[in-house]
PDB file of N, CA and C in Angstrom:
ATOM      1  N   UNK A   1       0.829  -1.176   0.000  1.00  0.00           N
ATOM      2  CA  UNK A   1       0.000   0.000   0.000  1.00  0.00           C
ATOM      3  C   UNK A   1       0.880   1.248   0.000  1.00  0.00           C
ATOM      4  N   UNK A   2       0.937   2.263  -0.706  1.00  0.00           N
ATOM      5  CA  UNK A   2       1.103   3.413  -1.029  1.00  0.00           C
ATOM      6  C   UNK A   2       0.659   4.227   0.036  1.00  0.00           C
ATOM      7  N   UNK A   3       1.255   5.063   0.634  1.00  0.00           N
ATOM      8  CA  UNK A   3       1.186   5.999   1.439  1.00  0.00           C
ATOM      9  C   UNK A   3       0.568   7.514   0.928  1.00  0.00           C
ATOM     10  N   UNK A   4      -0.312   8.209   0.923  1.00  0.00           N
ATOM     11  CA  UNK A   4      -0.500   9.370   0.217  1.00  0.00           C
ATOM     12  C   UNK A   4       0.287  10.815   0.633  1.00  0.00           C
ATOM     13  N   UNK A   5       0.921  11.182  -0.337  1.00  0.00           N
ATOM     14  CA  UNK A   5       1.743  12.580   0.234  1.00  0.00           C
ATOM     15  C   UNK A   5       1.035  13.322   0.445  1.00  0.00           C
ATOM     16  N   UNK A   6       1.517  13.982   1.633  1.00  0.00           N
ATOM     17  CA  UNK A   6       1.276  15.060   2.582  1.00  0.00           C
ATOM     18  C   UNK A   6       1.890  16.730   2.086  1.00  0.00           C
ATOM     19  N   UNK A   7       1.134  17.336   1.591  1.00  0.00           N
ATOM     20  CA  UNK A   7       1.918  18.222   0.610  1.00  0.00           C
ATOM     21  C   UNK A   7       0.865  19.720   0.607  1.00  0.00           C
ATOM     22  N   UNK A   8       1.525  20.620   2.152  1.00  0.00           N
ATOM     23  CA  UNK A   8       0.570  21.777   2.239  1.00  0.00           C
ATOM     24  C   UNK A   8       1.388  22.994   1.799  1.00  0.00           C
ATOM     25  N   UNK A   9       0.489  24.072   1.523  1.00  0.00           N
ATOM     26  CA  UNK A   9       0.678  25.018   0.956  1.00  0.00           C
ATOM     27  C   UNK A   9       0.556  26.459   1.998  1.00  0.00           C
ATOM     28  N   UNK A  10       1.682  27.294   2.113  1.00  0.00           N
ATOM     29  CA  UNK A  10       1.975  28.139   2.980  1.00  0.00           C
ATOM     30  C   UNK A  10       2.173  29.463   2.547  1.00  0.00           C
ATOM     31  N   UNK A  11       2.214  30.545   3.356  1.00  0.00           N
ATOM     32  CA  UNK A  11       2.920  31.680   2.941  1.00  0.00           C
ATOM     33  C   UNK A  11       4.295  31.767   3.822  1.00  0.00           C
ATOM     34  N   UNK A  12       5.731  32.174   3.041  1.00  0.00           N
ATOM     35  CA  UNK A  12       6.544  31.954   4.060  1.00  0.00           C
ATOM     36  C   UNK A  12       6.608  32.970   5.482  1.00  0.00           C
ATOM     37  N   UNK A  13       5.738  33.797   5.085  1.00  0.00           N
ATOM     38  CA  UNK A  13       5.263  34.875   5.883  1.00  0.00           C
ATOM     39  C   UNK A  13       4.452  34.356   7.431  1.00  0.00           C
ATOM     40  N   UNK A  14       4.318  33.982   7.384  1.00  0.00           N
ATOM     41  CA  UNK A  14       3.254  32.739   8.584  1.00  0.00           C
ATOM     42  C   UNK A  14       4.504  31.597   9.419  1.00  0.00           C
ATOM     43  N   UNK A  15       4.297  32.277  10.510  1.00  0.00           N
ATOM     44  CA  UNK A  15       4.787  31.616  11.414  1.00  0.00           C
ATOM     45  C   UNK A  15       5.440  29.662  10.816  1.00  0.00           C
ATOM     46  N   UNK A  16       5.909  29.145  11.220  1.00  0.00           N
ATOM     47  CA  UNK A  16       6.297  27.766  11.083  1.00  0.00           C
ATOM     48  C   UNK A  16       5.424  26.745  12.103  1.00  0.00           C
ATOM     49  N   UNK A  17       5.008  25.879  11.722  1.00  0.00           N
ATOM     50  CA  UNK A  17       3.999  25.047  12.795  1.00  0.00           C
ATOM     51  C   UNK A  17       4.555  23.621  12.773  1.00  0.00           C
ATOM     52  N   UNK A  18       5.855  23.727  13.931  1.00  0.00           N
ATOM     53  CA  UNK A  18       6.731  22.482  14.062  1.00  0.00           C
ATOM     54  C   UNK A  18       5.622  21.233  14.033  1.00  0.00           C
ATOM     55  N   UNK A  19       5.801  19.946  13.365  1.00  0.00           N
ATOM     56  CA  UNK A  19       5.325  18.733  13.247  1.00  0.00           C
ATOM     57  C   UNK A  19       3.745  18.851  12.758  1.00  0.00           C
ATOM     58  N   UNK A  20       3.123  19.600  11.865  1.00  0.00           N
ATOM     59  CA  UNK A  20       2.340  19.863  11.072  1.00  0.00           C
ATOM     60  C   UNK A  20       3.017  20.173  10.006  1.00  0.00           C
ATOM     61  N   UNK A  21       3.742  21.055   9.916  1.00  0.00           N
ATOM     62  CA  UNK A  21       4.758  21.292   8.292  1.00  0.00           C
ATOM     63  C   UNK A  21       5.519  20.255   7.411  1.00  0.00           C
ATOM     64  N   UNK A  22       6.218  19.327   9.286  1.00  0.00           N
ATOM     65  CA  UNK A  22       7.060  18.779   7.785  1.00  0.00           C
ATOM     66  C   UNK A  22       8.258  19.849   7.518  1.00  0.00           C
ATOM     67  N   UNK A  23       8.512  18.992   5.960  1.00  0.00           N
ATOM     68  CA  UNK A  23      10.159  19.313   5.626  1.00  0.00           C
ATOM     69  C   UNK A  23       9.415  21.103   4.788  1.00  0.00           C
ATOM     70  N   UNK A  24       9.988  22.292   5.539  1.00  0.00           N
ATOM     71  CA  UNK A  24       9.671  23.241   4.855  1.00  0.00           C
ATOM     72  C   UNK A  24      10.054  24.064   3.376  1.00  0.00           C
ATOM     73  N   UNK A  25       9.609  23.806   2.041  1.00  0.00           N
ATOM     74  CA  UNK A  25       9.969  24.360   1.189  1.00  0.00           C
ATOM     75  C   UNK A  25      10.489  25.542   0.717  1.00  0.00           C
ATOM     76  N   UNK A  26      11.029  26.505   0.146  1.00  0.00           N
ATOM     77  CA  UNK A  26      10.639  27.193  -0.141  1.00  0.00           C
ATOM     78  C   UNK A  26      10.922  26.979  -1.804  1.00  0.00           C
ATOM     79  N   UNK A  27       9.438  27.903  -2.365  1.00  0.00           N
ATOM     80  CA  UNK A  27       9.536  27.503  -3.784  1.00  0.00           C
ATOM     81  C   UNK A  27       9.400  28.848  -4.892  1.00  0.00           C
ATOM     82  N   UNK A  28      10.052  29.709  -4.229  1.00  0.00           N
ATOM     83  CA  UNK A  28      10.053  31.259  -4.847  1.00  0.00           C
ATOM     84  C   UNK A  28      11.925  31.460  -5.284  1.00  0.00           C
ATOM     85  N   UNK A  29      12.006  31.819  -6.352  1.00  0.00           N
ATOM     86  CA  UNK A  29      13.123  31.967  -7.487  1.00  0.00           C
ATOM     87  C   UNK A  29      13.854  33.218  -6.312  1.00  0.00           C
ATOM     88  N   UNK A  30      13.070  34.289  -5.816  1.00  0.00           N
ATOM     89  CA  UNK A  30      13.836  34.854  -5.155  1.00  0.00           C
ATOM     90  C   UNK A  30      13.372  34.950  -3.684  1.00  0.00           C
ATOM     91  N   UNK A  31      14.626  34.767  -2.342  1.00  0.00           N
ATOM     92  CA  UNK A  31      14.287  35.356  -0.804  1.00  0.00           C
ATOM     93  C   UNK A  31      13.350  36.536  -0.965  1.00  0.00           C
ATOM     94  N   UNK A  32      12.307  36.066   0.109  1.00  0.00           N
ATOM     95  CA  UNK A  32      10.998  37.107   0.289  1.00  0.00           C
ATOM     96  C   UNK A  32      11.805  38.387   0.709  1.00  0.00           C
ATOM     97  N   UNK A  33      11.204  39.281   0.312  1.00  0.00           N
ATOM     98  CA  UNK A  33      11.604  40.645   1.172  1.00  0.00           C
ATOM     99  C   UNK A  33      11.297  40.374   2.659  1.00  0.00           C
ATOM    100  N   UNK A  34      12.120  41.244   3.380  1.00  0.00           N
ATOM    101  CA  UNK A  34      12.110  41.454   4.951  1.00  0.00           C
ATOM    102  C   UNK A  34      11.671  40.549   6.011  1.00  0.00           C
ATOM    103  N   UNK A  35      12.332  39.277   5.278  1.00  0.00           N
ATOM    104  CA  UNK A  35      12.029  38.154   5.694  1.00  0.00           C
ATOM    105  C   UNK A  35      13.540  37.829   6.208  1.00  0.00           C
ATOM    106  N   UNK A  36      13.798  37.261   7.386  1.00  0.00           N
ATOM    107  CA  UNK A  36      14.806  36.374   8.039  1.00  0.00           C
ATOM    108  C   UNK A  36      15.074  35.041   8.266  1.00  0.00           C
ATOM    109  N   UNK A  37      16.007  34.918   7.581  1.00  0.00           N
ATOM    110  CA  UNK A  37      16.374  33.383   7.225  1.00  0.00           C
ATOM    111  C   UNK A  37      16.239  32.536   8.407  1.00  0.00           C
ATOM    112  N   UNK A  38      16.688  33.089   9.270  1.00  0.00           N
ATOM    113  CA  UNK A  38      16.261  32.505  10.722  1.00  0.00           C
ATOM    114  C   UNK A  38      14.912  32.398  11.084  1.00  0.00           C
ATOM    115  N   UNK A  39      14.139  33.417  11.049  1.00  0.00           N
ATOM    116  CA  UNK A  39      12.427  33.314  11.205  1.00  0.00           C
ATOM    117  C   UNK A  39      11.302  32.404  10.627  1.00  0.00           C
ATOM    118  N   UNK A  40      12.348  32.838   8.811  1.00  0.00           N
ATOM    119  CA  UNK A  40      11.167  32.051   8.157  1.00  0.00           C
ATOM    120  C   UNK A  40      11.161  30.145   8.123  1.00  0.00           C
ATOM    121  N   UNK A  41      12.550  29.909   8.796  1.00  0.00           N
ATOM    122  CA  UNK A  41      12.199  27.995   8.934  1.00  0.00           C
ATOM    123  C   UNK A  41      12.290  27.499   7.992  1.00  0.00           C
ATOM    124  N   UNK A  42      13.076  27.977   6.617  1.00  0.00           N
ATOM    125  CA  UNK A  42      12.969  26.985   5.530  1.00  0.00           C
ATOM    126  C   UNK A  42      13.895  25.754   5.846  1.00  0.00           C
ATOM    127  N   UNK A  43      13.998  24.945   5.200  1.00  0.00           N
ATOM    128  CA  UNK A  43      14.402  23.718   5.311  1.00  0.00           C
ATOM    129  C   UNK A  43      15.087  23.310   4.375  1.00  0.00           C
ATOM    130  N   UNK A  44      14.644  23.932   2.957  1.00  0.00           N
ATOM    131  CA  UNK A  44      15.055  23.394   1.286  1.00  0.00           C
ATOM    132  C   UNK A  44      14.440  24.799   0.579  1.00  0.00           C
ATOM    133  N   UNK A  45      15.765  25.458  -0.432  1.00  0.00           N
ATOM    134  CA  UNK A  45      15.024  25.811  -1.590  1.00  0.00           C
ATOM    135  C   UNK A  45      15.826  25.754  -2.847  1.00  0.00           C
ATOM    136  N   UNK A  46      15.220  24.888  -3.171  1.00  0.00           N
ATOM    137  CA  UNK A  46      15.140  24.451  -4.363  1.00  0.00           C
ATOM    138  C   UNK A  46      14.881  25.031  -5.703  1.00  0.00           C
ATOM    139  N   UNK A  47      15.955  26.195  -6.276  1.00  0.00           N
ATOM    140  CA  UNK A  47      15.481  27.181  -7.100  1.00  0.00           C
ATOM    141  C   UNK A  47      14.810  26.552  -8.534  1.00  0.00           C
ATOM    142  N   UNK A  48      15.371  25.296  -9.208  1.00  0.00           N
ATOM    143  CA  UNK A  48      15.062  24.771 -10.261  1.00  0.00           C
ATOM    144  C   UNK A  48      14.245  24.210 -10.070  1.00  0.00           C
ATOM    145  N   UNK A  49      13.122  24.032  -9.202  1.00  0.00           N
ATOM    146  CA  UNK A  49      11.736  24.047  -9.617  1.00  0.00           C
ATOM    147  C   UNK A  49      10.979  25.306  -9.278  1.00  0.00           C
ATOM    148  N   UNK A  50      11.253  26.516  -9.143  1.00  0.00           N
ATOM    149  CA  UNK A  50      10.423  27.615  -9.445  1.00  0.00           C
ATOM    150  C   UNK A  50      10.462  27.945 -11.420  1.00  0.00           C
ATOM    151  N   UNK A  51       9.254  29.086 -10.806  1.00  0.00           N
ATOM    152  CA  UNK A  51       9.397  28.980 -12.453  1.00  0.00           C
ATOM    153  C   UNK A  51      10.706  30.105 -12.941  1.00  0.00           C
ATOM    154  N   UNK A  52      11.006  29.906 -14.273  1.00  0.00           N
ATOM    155  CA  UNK A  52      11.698  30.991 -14.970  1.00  0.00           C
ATOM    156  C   UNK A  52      11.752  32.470 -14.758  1.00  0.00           C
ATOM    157  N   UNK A  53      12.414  33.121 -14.779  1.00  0.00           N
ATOM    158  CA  UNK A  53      12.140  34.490 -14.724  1.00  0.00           C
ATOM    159  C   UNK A  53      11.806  34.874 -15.892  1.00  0.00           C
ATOM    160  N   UNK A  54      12.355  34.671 -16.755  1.00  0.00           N
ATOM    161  CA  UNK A  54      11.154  34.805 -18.527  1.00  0.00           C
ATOM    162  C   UNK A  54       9.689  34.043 -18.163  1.00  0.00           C
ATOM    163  N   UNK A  55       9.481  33.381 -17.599  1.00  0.00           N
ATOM    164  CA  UNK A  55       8.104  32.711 -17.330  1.00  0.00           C
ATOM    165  C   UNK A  55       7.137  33.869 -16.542  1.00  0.00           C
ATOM    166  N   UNK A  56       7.808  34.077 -15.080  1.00  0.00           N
ATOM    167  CA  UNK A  56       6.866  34.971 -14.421  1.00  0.00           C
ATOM    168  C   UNK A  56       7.275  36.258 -14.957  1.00  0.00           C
ATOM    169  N   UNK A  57       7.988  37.016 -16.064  1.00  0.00           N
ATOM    170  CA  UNK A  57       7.913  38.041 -16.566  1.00  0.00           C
ATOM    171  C   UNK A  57       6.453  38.204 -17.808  1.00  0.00           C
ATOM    172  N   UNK A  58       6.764  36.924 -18.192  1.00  0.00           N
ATOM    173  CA  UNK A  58       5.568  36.999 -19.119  1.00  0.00           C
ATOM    174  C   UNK A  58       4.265  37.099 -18.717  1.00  0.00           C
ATOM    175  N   UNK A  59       4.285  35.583 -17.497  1.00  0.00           N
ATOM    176  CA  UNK A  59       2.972  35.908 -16.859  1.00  0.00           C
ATOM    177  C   UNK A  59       2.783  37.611 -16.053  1.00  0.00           C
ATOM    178  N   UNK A  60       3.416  38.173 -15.578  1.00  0.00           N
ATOM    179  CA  UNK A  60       3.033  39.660 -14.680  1.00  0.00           C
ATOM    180  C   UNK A  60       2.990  40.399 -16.156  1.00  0.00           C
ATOM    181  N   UNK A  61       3.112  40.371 -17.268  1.00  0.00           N
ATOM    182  CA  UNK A  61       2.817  40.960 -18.116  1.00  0.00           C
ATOM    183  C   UNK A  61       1.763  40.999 -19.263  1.00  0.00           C
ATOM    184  N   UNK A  62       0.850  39.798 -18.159  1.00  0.00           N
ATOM    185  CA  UNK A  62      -0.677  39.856 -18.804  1.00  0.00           C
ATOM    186  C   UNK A  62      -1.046  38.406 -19.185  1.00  0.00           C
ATOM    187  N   UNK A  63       0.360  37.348 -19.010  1.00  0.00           N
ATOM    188  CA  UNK A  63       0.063  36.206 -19.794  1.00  0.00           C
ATOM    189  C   UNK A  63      -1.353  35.611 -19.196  1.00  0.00           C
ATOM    190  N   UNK A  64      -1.789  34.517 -19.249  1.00  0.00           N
ATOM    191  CA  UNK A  64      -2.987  33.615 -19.230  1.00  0.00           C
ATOM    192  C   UNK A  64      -2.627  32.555 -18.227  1.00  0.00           C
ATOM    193  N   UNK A  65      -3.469  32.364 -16.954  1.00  0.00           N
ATOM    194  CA  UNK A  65      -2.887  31.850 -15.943  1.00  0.00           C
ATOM    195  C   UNK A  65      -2.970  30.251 -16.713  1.00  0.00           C
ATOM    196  N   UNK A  66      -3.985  29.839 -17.301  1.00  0.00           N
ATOM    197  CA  UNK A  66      -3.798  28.449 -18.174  1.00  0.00           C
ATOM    198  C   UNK A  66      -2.427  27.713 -18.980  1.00  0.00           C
ATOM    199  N   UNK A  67      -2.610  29.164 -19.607  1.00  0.00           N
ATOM    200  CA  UNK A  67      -1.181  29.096 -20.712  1.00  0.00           C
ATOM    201  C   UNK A  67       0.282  28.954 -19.227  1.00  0.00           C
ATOM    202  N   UNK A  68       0.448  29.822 -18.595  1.00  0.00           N
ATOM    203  CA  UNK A  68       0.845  29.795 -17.436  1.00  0.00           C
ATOM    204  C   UNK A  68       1.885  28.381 -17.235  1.00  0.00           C
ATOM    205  N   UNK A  69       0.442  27.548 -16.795  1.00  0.00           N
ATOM    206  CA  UNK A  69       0.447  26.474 -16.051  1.00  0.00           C
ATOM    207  C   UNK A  69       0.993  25.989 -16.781  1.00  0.00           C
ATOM    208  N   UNK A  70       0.836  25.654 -18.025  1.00  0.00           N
ATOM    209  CA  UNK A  70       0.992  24.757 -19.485  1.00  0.00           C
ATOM    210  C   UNK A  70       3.055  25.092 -19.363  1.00  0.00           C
ATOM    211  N   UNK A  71       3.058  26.042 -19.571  1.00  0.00           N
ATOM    212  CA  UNK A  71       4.712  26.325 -19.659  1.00  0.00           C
ATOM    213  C   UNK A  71       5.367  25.904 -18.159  1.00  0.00           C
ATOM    214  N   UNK A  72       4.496  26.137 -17.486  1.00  0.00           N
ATOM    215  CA  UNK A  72       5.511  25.660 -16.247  1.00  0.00           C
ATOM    216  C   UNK A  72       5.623  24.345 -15.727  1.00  0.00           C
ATOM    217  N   UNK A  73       4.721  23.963 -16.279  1.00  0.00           N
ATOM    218  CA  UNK A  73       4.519  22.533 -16.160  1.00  0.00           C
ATOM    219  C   UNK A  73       5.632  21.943 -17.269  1.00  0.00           C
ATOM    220  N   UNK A  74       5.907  22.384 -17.913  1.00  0.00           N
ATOM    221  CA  UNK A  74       6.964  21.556 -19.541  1.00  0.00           C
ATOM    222  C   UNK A  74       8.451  22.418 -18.863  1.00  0.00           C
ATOM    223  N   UNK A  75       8.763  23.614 -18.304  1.00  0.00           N
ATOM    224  CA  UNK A  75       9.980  23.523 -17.544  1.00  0.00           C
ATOM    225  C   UNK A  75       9.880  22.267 -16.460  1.00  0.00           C
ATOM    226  N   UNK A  76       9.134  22.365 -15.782  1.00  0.00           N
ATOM    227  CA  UNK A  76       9.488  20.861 -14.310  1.00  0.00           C
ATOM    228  C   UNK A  76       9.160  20.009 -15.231  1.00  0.00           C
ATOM    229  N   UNK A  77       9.105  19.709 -16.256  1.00  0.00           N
ATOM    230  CA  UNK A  77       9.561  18.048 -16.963  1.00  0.00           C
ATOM    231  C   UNK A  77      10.954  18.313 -17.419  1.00  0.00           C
ATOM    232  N   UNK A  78      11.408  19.589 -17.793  1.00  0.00           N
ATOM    233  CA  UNK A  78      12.758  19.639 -18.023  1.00  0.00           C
ATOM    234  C   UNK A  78      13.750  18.844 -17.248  1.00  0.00           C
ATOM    235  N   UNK A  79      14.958  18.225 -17.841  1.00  0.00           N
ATOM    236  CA  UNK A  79      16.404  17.586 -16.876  1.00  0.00           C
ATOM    237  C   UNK A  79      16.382  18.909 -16.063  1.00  0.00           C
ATOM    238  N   UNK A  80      16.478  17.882 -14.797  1.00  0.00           N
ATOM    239  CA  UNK A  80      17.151  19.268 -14.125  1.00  0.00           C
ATOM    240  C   UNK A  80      16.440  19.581 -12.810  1.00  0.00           C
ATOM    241  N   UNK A  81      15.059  19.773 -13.169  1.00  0.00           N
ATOM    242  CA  UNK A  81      14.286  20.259 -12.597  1.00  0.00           C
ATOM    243  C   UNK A  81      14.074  20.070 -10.888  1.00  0.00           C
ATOM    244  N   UNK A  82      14.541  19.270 -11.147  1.00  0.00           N
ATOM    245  CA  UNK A  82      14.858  18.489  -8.950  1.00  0.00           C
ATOM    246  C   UNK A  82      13.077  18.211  -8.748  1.00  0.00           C
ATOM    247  N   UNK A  83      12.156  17.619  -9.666  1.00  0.00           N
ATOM    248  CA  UNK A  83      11.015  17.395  -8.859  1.00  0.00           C
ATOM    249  C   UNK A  83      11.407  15.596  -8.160  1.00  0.00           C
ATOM    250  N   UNK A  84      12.384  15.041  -8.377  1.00  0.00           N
ATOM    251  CA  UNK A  84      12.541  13.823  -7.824  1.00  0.00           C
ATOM    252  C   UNK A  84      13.136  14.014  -6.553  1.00  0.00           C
ATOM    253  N   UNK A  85      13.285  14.957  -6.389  1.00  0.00           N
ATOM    254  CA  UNK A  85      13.787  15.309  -4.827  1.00  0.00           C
ATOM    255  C   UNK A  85      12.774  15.772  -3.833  1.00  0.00           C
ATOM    256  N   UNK A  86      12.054  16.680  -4.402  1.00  0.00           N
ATOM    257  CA  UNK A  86      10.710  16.779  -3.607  1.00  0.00           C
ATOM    258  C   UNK A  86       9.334  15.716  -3.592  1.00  0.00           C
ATOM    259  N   UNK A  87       9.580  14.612  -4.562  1.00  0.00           N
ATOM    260  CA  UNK A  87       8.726  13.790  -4.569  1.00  0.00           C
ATOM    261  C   UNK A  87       9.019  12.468  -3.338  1.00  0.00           C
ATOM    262  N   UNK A  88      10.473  12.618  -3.658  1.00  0.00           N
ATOM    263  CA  UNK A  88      11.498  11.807  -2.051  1.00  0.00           C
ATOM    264  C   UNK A  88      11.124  12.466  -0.841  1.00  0.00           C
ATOM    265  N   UNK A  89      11.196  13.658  -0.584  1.00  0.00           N
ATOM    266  CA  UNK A  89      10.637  14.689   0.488  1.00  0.00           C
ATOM    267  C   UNK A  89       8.689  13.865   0.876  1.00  0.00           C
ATOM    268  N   UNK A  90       8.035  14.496  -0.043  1.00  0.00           N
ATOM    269  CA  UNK A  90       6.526  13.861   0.451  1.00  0.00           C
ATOM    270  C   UNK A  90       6.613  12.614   0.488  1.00  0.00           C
ATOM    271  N   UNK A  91       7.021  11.159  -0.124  1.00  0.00           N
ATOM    272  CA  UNK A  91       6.913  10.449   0.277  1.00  0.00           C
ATOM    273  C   UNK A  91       7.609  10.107   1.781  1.00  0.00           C
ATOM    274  N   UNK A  92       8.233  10.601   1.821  1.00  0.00           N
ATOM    275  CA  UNK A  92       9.062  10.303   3.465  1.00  0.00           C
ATOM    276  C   UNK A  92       8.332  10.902   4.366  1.00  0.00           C
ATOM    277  N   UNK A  93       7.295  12.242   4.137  1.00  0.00           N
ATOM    278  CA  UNK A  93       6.399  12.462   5.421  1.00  0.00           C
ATOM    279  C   UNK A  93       5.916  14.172   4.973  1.00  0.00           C
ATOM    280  N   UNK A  94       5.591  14.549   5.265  1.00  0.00           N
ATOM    281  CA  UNK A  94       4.345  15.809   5.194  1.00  0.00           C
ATOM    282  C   UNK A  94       5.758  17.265   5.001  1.00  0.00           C
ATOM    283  N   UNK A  95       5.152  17.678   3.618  1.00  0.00           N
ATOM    284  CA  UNK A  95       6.233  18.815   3.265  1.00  0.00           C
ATOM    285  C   UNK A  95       5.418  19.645   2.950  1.00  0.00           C
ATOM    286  N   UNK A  96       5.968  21.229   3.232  1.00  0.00           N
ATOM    287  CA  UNK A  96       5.419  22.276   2.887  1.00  0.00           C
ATOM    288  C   UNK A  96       5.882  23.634   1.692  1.00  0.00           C
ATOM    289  N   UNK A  97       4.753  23.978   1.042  1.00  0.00           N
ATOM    290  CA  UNK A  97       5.858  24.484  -0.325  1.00  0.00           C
ATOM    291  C   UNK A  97       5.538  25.702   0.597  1.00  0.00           C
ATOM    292  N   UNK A  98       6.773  26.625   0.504  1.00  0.00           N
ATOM    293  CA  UNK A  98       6.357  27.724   1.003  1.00  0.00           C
ATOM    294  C   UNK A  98       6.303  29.212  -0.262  1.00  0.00           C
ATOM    295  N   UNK A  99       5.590  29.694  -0.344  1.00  0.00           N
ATOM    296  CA  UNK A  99       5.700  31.202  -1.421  1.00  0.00           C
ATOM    297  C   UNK A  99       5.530  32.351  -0.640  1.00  0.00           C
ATOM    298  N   UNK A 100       5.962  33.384  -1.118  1.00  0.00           N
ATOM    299  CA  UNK A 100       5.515  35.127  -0.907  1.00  0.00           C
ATOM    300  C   UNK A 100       4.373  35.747  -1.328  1.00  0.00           C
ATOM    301  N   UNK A 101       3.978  34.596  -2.574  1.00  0.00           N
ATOM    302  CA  UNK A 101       2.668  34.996  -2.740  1.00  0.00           C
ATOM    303  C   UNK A 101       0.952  35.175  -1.697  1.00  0.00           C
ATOM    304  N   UNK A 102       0.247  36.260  -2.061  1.00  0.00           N
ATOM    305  CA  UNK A 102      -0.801  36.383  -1.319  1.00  0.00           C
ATOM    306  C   UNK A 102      -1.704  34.855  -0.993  1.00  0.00           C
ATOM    307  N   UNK A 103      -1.636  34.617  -2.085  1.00  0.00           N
ATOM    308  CA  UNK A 103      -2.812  33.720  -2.163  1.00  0.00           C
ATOM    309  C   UNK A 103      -1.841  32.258  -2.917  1.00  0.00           C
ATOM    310  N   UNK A 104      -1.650  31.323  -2.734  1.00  0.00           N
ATOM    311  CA  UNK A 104      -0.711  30.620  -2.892  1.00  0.00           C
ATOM    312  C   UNK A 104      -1.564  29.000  -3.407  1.00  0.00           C
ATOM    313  N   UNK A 105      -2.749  28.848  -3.226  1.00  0.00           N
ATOM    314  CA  UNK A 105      -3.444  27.944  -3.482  1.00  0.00           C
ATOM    315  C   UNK A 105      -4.029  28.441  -4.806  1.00  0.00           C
ATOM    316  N   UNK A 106      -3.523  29.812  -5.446  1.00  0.00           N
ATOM    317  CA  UNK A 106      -3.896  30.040  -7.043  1.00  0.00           C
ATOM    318  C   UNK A 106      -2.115  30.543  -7.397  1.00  0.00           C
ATOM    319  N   UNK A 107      -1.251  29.990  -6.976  1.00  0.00           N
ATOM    320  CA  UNK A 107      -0.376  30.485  -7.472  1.00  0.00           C
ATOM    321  C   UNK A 107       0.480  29.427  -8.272  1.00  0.00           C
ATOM    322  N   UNK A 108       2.032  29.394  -8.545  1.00  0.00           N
ATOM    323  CA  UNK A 108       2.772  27.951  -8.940  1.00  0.00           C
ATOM    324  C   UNK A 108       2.831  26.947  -8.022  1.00  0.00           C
ATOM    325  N   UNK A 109       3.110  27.705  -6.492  1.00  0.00           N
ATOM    326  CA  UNK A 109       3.257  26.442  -5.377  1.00  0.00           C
ATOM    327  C   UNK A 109       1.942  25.538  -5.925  1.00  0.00           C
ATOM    328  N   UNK A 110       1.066  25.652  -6.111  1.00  0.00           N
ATOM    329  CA  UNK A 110      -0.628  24.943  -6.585  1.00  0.00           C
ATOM    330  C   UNK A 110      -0.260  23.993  -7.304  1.00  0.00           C
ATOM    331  N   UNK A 111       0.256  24.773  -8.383  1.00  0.00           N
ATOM    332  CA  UNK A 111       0.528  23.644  -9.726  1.00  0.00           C
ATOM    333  C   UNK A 111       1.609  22.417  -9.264  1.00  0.00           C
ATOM    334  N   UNK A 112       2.899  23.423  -8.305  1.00  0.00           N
ATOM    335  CA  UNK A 112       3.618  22.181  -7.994  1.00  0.00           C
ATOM    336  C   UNK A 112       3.009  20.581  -7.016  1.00  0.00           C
ATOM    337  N   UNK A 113       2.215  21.478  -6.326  1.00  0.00           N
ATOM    338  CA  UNK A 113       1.878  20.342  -4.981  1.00  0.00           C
ATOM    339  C   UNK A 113       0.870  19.615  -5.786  1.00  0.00           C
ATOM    340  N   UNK A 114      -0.092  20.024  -6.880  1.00  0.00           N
ATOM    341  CA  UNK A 114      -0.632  18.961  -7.452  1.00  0.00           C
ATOM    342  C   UNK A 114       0.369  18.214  -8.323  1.00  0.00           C
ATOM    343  N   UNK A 115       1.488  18.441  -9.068  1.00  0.00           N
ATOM    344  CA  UNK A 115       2.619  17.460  -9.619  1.00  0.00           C
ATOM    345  C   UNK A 115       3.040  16.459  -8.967  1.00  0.00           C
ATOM    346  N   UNK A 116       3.351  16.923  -7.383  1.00  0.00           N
ATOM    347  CA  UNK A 116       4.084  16.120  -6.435  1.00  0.00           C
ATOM    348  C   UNK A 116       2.335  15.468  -5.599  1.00  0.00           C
ATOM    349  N   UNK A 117       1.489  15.542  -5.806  1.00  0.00           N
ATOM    350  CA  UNK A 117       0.239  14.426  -5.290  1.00  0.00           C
ATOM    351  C   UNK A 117       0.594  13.361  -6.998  1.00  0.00           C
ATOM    352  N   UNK A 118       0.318  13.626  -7.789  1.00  0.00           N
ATOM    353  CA  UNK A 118       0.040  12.708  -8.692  1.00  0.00           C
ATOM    354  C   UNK A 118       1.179  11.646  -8.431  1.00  0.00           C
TER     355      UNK A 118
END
């Protein structure tokens, strides 16, 4: 029997919630502003699975959150990408992607944590 990954979605802005989190992600291309490396509890970040900076330039420049998904999804199939490392992470026990974004359950962390459930 298969174990189902444990794979929640955070702002790195929000406190850390020892043994509910898990191994803490972070999954933003760049350190949050006025954020302390000490405070925020990351654990792993893993820049080659955020998206591109040609990616989120395009998207903040009007792209289509669909189209979006579609491209960022074909970079993390790219070599490279380290999703076999975070898929090692959830199967071993409850990981958290962390972003800067407001709303993070419509953001990439989304797209990733549904990659890493499938």
């Amino acid at each position: 029997m298969t174990r189902k990954a444990v794979i929640r979605l955070r702002r790195v802005y929000d406190p850390p919630e020892p043994g509910a989190d898990g191994v803490r992600v972070l999954v933003d291309r760049l350190w949050p502003r006025g954020l302390a490396k000490a405070v925020a509890g990351v654990d792993e970040w893993p820049k080659a699975v955020t998206p591109s900076a040609e990616l989120r330039k395009w998207f903040h420049d009007g792209g289509s959150t669909e189209e979006f998904r579609q491209r960022y999804e074909a970079e993390l199939a790219e070599p490279g990408a380290e999703l076999g490392r975070l898929r090692e992470l959830a199967a071993a026990g409850p990981i958290t992607l962390l972003t800067s974004v407001k709303d993070p359950a419509s953001s990439h962390a989304a797209v990733l944590a549904e990659l890493l459930a499938d």
